[in-house]
Protein backbone atom coordinates (compact mmCIF):
# COMPACT_ATOMS: atom_id res chain seq x y z
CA UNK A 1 11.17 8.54 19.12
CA UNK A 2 10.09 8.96 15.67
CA UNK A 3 8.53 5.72 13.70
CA UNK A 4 10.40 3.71 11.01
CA UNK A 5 8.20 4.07 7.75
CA UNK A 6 8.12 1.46 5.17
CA UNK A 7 6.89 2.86 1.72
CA UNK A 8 5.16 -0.22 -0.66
CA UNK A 9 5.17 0.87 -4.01
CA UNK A 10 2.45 -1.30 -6.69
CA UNK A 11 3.09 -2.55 -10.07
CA UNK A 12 5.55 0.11 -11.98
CA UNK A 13 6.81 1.31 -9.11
CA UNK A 14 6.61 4.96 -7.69
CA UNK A 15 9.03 6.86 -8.60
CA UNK A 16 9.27 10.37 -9.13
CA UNK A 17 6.85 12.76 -9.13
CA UNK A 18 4.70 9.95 -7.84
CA UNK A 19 3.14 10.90 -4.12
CA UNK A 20 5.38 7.99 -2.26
CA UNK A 21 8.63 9.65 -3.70
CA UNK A 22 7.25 13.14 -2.57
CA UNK A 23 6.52 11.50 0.76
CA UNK A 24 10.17 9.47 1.47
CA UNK A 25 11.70 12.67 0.47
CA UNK A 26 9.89 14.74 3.17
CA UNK A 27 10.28 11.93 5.97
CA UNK A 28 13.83 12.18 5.19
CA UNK A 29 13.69 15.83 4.84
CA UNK A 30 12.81 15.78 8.60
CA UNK A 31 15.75 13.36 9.47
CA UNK A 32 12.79 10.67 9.59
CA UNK A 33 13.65 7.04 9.08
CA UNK A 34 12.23 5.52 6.07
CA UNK A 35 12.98 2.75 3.93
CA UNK A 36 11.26 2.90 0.24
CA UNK A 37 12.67 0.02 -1.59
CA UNK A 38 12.53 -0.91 -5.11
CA UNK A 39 10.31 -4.39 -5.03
CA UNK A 40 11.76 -6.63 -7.81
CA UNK A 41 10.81 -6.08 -11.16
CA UNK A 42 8.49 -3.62 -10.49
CA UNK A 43 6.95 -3.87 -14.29
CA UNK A 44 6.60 -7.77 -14.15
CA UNK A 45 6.25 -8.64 -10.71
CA UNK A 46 6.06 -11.97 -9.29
CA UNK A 47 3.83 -12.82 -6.61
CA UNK A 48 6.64 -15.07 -4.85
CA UNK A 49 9.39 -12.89 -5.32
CA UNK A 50 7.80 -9.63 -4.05
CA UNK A 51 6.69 -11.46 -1.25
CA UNK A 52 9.99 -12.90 -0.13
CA UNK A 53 11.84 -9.35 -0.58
CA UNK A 54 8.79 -7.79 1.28
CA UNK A 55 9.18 -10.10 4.67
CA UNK A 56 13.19 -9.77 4.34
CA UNK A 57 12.40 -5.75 4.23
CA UNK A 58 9.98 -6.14 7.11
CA UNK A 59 12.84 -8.61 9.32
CA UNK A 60 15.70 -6.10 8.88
CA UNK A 61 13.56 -2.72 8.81
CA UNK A 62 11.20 -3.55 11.70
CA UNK A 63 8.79 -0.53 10.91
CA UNK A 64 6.21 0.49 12.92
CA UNK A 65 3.91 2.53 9.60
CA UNK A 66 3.88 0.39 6.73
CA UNK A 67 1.96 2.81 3.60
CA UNK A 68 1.05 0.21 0.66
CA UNK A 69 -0.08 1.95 -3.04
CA UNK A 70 -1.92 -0.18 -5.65
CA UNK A 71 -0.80 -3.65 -6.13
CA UNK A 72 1.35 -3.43 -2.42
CA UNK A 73 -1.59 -3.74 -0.59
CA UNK A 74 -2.56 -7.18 -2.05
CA UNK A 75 1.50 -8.33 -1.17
CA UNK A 76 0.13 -7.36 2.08
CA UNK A 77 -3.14 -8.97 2.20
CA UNK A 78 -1.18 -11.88 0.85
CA UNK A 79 1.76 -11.97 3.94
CA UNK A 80 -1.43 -11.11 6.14
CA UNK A 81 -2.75 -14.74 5.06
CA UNK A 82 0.05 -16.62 5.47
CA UNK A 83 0.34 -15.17 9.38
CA UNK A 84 3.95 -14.79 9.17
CA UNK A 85 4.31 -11.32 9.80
CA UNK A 86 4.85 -9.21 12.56
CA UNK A 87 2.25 -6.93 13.36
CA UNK A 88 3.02 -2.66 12.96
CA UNK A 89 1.24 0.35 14.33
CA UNK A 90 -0.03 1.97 11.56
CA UNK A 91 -1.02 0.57 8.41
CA UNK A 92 -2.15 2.99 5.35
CA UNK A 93 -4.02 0.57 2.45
CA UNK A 94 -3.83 3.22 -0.96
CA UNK A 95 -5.72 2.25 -4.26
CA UNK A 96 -5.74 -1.08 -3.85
CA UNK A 97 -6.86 -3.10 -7.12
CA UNK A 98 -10.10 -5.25 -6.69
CA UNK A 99 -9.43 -8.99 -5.41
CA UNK A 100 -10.36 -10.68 -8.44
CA UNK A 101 -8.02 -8.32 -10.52
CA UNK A 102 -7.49 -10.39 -14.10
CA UNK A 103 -4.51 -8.06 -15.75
CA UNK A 104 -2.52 -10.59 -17.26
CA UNK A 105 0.47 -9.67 -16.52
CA UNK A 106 -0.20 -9.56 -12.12
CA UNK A 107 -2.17 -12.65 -12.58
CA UNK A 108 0.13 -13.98 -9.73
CA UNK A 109 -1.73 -11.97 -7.37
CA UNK A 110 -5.01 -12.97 -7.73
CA UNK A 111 -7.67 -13.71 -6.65
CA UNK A 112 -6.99 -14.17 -3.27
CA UNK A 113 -9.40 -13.53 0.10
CA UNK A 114 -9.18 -10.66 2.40
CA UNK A 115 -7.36 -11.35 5.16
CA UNK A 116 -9.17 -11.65 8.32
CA UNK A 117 -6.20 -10.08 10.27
CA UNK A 118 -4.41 -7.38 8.63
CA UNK A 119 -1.49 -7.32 11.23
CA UNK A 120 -1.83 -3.28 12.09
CA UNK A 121 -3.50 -1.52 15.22
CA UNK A 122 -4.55 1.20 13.58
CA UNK A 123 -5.29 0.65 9.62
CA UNK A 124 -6.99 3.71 7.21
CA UNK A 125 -8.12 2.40 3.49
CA UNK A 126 -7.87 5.06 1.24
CA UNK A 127 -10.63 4.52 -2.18
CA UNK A 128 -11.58 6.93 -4.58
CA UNK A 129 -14.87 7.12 -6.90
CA UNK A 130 -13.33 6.28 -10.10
CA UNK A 131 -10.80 4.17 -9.73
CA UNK A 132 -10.12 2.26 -13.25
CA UNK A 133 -8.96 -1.01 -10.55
CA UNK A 134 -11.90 -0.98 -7.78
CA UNK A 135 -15.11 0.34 -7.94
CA UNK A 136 -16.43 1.85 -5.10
CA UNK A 137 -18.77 -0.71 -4.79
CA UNK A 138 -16.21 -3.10 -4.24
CA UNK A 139 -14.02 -0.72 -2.01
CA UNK A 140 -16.96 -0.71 0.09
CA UNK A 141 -17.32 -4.94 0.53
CA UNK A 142 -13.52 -4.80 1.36
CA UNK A 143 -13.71 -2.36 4.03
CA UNK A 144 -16.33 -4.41 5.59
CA UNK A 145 -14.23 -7.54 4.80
CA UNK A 146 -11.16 -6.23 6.80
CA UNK A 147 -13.10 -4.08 9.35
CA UNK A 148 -10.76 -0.69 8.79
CA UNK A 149 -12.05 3.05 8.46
CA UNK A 150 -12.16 3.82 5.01
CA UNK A 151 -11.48 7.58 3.26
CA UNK A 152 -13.59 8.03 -0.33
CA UNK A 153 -11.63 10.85 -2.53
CA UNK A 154 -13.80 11.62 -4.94
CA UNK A 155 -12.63 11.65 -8.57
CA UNK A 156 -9.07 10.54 -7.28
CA UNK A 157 -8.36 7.95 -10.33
CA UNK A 158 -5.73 5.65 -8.97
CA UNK A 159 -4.35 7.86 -6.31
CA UNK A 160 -1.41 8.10 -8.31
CA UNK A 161 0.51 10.53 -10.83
CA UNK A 162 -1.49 10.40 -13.59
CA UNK A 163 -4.41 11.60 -11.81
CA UNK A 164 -2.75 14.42 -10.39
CA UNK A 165 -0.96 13.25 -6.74
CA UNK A 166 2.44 13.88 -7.05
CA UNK A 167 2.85 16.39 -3.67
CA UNK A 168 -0.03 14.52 -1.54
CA UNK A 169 -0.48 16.48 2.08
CA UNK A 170 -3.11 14.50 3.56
CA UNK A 171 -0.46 11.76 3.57
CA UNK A 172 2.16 13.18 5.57
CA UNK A 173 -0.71 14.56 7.66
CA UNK A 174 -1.59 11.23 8.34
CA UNK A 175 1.99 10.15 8.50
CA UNK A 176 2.59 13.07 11.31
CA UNK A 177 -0.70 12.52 13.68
């Protein structure tokens, strides 16, 4: 049976040539199910609102490999907290900002703790060594905070198109193991 996958996108969204897009397109390329939703108003999100879409997504999708990028992964640590959630199998944290994050604009978001369960089996935090939103030194107190494995790519900017990962094969790697 091959798992549902449920592609979080952060704030902007992920759209084309973006590594997410890439990867929905080959999940589905392989007759894979995945859902890869457009959260509301991707460019001015709302803390609430995301949330509310992201546990009706969760409800109706039911995946078992939830992939978060950027400002997804503090939606999740945010459902995580309010232990509503089911758990899933596999859980892939990408470029997540730093918990105290002050941008204006996603000052819904934060701060907020890490969550002491992060409703996955298996989880894999993916950092890199110069991210503009977490320095490594930080990546390094939220791995211990959540108790996960953690990847370093070094000189990986935000794991995102503008620093080069549009086509992204360690994901689907991961996806596939």
């Amino acid at each position: 049976m091959r798992s549902k996958t449920l592609l979080l996108h952060g704030w902007g969204g992920s759209d084309n040539p973006h590594w997410q897009a890439w990867l929905a397109g080959e999940i589905a390329k392989d007759y894979g199910i995945v859902a890869f939703p457009l959260l509301d108003n991707p460019h001015f999100p709302s803390k609430n609102r995301w949330m509310k879409q992201i546990k009706s997504i969760l409800a109706d999708f039911e995946p078992d490999v939830v992939i978060c990028h950027s400002l997804a992964n503090i939606a999740w640590f945010h459902l995580c907290n309010e232990r509503e959630i089911s758990p899933v199998k596999r859980l892939l944290l990408v470029a997540p900002p730093h918990l105290t994050c002050s941008i204006e604009t996603l000052k819904t978001f934060f701060p907020l703790e890490a969550p002491k369960n992060i409703f996955a089996e298996e989880v894999l935090l993916v950092t890199s060594t110069n991210d503009p939103y977490m320095s490594t030194e930080e990546a390094s107190l939220l791995q211990k905070a959540l108790g996960v494995e953690m990847r370093i790519i070094e000189d990986g900017g935000h794991i995102n198109t503008a620093s080069g990962f549009g086509e992204w094969p360690f994901v689907k790697e991961w996806l596939l193991q």
